[in-house]
PDB file of N, CA and C in Angstrom:
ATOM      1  N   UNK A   1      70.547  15.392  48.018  1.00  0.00           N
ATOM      2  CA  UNK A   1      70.063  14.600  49.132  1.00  0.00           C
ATOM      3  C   UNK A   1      71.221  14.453  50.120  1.00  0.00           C
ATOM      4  N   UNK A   2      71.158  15.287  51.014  1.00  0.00           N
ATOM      5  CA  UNK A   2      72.512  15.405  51.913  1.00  0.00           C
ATOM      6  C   UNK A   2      71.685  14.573  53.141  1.00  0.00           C
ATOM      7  N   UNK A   3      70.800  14.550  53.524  1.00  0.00           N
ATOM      8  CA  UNK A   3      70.736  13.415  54.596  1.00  0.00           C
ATOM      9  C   UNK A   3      69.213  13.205  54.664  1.00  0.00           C
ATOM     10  N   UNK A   4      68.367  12.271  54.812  1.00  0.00           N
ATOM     11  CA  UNK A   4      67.034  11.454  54.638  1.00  0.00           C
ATOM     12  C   UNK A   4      66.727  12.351  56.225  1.00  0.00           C
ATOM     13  N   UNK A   5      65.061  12.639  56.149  1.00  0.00           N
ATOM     14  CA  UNK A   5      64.502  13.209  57.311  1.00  0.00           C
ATOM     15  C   UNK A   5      63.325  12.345  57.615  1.00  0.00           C
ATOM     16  N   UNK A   6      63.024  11.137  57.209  1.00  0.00           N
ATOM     17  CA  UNK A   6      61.672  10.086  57.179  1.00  0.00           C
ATOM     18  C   UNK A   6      62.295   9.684  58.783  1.00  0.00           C
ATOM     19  N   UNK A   7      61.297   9.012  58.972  1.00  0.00           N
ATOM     20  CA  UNK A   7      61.494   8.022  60.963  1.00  0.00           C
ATOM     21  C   UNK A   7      61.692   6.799  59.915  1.00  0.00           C
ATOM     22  N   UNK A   8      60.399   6.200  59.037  1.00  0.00           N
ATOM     23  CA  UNK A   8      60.270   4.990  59.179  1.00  0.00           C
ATOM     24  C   UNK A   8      60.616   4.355  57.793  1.00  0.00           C
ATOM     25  N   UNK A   9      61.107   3.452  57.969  1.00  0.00           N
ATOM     26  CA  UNK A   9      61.635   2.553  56.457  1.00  0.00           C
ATOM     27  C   UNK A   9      60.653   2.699  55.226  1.00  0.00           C
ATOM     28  N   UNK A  10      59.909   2.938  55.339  1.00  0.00           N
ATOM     29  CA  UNK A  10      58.636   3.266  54.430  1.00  0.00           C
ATOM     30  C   UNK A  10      59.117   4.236  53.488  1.00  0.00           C
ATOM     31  N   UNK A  11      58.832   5.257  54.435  1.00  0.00           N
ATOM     32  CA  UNK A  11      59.016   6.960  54.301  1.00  0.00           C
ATOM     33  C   UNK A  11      60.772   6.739  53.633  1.00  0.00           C
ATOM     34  N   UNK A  12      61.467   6.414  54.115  1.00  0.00           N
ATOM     35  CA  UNK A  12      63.062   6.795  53.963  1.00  0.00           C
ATOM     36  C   UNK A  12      62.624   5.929  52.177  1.00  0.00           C
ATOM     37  N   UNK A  13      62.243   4.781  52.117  1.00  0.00           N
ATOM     38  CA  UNK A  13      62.379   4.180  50.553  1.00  0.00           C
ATOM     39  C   UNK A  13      61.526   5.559  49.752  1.00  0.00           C
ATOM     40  N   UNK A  14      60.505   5.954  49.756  1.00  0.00           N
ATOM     41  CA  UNK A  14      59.438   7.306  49.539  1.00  0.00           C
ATOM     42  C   UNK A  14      60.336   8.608  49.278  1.00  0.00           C
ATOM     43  N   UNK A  15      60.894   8.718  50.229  1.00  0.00           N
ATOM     44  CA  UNK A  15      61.831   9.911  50.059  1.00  0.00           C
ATOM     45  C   UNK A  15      63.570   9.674  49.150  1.00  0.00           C
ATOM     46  N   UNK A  16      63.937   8.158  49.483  1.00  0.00           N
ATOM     47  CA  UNK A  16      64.816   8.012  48.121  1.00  0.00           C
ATOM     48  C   UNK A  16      64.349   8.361  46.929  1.00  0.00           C
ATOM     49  N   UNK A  17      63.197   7.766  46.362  1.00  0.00           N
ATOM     50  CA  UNK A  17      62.553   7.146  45.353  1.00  0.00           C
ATOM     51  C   UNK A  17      62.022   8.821  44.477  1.00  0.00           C
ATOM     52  N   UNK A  18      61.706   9.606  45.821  1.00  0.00           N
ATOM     53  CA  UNK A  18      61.729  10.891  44.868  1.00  0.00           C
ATOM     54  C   UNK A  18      62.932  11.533  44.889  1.00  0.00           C
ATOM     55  N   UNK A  19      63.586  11.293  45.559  1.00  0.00           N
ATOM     56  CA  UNK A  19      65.390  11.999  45.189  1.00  0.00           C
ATOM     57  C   UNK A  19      65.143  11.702  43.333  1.00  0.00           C
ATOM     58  N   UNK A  20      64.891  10.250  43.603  1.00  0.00           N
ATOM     59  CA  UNK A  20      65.818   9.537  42.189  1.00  0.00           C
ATOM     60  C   UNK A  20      64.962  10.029  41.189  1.00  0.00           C
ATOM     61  N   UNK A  21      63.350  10.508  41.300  1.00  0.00           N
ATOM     62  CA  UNK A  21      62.820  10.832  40.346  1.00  0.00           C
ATOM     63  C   UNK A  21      63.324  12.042  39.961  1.00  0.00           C
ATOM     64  N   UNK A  22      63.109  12.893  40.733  1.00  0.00           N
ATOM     65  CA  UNK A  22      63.602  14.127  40.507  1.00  0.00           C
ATOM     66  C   UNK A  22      65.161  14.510  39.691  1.00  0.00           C
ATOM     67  N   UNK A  23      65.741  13.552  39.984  1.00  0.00           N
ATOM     68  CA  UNK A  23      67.497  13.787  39.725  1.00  0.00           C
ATOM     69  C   UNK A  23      67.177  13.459  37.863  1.00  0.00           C
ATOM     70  N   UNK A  24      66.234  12.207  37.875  1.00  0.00           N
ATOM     71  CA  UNK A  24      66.143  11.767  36.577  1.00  0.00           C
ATOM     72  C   UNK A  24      65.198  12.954  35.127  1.00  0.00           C
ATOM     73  N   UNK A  25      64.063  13.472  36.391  1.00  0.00           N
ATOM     74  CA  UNK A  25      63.356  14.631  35.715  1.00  0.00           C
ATOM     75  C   UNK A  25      64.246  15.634  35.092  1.00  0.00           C
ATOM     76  N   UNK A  26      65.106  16.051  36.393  1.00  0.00           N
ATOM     77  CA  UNK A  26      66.100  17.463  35.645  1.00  0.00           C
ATOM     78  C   UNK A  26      67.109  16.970  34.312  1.00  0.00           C
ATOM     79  N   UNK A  27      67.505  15.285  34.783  1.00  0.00           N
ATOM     80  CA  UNK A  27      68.771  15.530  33.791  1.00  0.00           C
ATOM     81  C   UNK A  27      67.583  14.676  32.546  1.00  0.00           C
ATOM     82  N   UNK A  28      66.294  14.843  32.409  1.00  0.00           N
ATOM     83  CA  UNK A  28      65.708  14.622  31.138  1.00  0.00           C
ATOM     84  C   UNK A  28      65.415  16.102  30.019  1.00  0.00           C
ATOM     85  N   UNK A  29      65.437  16.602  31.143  1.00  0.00           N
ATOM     86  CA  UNK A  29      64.932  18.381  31.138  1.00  0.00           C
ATOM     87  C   UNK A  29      66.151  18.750  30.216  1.00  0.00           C
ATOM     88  N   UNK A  30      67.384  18.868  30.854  1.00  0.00           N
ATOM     89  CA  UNK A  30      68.746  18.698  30.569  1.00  0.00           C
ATOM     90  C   UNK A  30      69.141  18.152  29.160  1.00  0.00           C
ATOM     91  N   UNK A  31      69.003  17.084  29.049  1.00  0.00           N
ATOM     92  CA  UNK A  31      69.391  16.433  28.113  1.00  0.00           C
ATOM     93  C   UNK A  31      68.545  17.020  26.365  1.00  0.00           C
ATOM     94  N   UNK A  32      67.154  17.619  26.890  1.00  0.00           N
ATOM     95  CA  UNK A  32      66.296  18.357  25.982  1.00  0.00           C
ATOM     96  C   UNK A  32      66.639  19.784  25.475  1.00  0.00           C
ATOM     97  N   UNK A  33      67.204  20.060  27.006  1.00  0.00           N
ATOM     98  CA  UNK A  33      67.452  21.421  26.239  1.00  0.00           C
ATOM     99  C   UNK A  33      68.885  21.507  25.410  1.00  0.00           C
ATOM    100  N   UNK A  34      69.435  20.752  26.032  1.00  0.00           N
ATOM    101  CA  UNK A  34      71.218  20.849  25.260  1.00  0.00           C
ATOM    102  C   UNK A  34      71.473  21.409  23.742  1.00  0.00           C
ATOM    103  N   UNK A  35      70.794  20.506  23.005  1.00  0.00           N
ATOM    104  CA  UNK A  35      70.527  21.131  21.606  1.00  0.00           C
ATOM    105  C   UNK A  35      69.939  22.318  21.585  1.00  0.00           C
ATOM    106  N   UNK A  36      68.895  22.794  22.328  1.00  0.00           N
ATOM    107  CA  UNK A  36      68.631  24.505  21.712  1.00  0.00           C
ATOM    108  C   UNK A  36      69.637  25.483  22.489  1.00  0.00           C
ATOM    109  N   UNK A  37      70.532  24.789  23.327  1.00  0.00           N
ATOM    110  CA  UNK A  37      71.494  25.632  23.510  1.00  0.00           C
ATOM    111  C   UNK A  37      72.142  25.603  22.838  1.00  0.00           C
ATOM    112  N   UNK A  38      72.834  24.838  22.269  1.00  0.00           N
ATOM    113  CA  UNK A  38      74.190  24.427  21.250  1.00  0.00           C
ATOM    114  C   UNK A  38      75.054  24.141  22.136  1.00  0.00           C
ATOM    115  N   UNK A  39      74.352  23.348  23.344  1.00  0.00           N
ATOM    116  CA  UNK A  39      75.327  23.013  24.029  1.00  0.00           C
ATOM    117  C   UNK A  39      76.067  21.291  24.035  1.00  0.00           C
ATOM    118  N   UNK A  40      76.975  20.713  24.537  1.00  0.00           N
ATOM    119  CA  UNK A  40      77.006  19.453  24.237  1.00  0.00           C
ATOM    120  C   UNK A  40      76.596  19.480  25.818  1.00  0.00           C
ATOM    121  N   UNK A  41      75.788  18.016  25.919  1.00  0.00           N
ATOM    122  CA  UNK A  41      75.349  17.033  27.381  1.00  0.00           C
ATOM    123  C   UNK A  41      76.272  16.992  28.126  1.00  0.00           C
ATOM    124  N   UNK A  42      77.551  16.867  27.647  1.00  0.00           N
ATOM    125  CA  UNK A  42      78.423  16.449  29.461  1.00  0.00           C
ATOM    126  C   UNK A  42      78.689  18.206  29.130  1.00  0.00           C
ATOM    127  N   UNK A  43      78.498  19.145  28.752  1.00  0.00           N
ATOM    128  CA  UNK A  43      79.230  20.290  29.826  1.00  0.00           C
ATOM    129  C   UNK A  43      77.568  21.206  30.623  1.00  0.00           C
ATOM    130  N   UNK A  44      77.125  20.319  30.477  1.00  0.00           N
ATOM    131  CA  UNK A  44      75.591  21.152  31.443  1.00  0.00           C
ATOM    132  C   UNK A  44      75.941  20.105  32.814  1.00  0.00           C
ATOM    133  N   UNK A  45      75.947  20.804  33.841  1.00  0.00           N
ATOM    134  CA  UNK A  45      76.407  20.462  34.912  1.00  0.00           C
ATOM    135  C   UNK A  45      74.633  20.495  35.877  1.00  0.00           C
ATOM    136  N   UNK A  46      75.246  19.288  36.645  1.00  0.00           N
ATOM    137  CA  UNK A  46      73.198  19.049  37.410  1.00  0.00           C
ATOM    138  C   UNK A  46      72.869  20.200  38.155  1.00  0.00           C
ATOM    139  N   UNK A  47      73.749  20.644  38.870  1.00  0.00           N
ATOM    140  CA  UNK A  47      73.815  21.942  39.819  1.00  0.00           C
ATOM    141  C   UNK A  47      73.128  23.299  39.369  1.00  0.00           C
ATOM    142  N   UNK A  48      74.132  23.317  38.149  1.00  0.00           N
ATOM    143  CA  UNK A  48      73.313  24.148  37.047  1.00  0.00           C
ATOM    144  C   UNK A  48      72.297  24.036  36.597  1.00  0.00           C
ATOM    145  N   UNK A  49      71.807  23.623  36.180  1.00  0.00           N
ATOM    146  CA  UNK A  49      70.203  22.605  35.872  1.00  0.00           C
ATOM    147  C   UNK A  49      69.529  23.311  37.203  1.00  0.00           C
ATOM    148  N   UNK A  50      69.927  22.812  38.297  1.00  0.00           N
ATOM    149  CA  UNK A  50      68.729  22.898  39.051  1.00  0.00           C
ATOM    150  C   UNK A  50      68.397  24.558  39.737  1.00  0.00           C
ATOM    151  N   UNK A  51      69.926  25.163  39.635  1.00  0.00           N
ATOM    152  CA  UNK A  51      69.719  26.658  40.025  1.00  0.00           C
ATOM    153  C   UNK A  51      69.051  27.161  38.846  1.00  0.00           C
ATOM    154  N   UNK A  52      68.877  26.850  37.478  1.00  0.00           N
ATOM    155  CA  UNK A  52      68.024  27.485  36.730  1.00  0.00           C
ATOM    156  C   UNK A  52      66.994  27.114  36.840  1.00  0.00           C
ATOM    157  N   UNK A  53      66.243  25.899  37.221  1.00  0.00           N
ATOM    158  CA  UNK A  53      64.945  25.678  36.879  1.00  0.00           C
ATOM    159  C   UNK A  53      64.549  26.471  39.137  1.00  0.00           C
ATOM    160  N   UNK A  54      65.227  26.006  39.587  1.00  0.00           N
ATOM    161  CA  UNK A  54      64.831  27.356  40.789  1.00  0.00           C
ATOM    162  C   UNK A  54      64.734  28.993  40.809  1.00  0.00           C
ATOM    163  N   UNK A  55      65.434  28.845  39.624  1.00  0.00           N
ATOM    164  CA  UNK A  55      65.435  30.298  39.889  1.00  0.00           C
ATOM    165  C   UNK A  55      64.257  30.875  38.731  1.00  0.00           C
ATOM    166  N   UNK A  56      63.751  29.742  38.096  1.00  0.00           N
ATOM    167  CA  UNK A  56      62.588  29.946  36.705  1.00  0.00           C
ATOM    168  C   UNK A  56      61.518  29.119  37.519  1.00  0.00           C
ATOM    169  N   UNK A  57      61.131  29.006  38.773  1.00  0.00           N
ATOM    170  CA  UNK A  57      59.866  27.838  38.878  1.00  0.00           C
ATOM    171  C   UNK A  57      58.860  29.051  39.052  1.00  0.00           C
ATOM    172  N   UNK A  58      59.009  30.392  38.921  1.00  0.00           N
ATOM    173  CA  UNK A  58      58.047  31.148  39.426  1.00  0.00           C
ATOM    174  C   UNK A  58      57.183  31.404  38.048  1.00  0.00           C
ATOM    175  N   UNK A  59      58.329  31.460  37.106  1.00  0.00           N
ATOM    176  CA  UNK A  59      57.953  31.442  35.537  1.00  0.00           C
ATOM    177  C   UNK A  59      56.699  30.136  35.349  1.00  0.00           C
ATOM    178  N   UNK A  60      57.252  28.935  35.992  1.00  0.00           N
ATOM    179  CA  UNK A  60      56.940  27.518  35.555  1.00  0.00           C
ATOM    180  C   UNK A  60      55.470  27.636  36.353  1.00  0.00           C
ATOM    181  N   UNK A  61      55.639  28.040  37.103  1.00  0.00           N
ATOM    182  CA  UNK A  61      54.551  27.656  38.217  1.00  0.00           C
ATOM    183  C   UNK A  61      53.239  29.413  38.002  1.00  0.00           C
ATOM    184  N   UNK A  62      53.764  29.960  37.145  1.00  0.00           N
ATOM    185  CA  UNK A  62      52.352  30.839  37.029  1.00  0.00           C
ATOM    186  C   UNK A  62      51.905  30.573  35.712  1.00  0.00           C
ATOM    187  N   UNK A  63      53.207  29.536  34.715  1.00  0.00           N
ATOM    188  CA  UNK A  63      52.008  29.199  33.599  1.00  0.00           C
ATOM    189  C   UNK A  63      51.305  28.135  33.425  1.00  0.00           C
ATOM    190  N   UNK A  64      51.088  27.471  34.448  1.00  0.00           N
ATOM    191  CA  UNK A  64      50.539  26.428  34.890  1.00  0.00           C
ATOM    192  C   UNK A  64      49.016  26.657  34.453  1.00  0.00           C
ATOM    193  N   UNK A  65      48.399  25.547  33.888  1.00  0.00           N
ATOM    194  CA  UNK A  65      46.723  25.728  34.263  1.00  0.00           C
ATOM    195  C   UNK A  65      46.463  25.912  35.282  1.00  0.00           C
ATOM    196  N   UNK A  66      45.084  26.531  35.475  1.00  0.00           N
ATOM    197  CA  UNK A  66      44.339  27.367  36.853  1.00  0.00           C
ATOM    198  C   UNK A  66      44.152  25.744  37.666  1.00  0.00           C
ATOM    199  N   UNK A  67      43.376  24.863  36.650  1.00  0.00           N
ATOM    200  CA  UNK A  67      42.817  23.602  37.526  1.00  0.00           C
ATOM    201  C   UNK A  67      44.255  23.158  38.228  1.00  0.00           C
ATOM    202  N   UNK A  68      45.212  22.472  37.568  1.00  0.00           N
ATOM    203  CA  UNK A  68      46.330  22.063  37.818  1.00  0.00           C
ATOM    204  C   UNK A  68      46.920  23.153  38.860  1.00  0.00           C
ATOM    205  N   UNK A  69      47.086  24.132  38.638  1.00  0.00           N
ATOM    206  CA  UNK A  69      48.029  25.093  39.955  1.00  0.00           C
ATOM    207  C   UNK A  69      47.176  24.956  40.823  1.00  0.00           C
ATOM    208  N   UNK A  70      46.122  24.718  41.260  1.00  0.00           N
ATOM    209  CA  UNK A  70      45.619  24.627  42.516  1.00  0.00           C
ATOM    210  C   UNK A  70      46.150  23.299  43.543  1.00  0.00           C
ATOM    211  N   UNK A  71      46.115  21.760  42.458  1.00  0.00           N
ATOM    212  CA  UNK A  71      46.771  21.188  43.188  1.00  0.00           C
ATOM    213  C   UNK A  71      48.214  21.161  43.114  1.00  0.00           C
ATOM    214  N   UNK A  72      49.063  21.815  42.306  1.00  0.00           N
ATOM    215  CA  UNK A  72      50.583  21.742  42.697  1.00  0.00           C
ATOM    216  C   UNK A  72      50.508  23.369  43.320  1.00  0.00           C
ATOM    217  N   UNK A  73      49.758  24.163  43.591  1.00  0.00           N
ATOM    218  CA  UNK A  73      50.368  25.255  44.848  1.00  0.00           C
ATOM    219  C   UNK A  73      51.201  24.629  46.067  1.00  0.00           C
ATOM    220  N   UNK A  74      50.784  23.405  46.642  1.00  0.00           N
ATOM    221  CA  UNK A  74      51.971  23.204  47.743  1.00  0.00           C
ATOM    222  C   UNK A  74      53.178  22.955  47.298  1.00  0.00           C
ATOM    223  N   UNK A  75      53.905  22.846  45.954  1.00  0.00           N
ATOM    224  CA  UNK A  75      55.356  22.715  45.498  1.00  0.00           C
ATOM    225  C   UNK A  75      55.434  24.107  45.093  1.00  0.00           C
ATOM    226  N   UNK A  76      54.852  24.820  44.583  1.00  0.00           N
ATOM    227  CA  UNK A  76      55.023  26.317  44.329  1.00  0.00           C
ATOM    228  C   UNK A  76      55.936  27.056  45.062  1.00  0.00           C
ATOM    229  N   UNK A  77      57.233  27.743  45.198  1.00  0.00           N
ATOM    230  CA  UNK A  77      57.723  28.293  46.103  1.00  0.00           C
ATOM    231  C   UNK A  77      56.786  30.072  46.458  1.00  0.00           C
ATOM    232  N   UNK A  78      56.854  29.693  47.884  1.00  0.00           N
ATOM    233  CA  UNK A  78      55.889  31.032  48.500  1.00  0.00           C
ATOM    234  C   UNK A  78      56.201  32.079  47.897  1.00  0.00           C
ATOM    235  N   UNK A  79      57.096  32.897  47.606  1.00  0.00           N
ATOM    236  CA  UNK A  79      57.398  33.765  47.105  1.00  0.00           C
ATOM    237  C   UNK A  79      56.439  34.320  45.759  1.00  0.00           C
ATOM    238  N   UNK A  80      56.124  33.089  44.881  1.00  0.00           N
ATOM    239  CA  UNK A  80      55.289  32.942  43.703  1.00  0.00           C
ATOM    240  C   UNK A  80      53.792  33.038  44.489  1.00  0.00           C
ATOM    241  N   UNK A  81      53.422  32.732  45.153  1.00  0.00           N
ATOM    242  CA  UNK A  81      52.032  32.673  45.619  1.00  0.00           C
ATOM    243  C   UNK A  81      51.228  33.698  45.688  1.00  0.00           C
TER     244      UNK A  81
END
């Protein structure tokens, strides 16, 4: 989150609030996989985390149910579409 793009105080709390979900999603993601890596928790870095699950959402996002991928196609990156 390098800088908020909302106008209105609403939107800017909305757009924190999913920063924070999101930050909390990956490092739950994170914290799950550590063990089938054999990795320990502090050396998985968030950065890392998130260039893998970007660079796997095409994986994530075509094994999606048919009902369900219809409404998350707008998070889908185009490329996958």
């Amino acid at each position: 989150m390098e800088r908020l793009t909302a106008k209105t105080p609403d939107m800017v709390r909305k757009e924190i609030w999913s920063h924070m979900l999101a930050y909390n999603v990956l490092r739950s993601v994170m914290e799950q996989a550590s063990p089938l890596l054999h990795y320990e928790r502090n050396r998985l870095s968030l950065q890392g985390g998130s260039a893998t699950l970007s660079a796997n959402s095409c994986i994530i996002s075509n094994n999606i149910e048919r009902d369900t991928a219809t409404t998350l196609r707008p998070f889908a990156p185009r490329y996958c579409l």
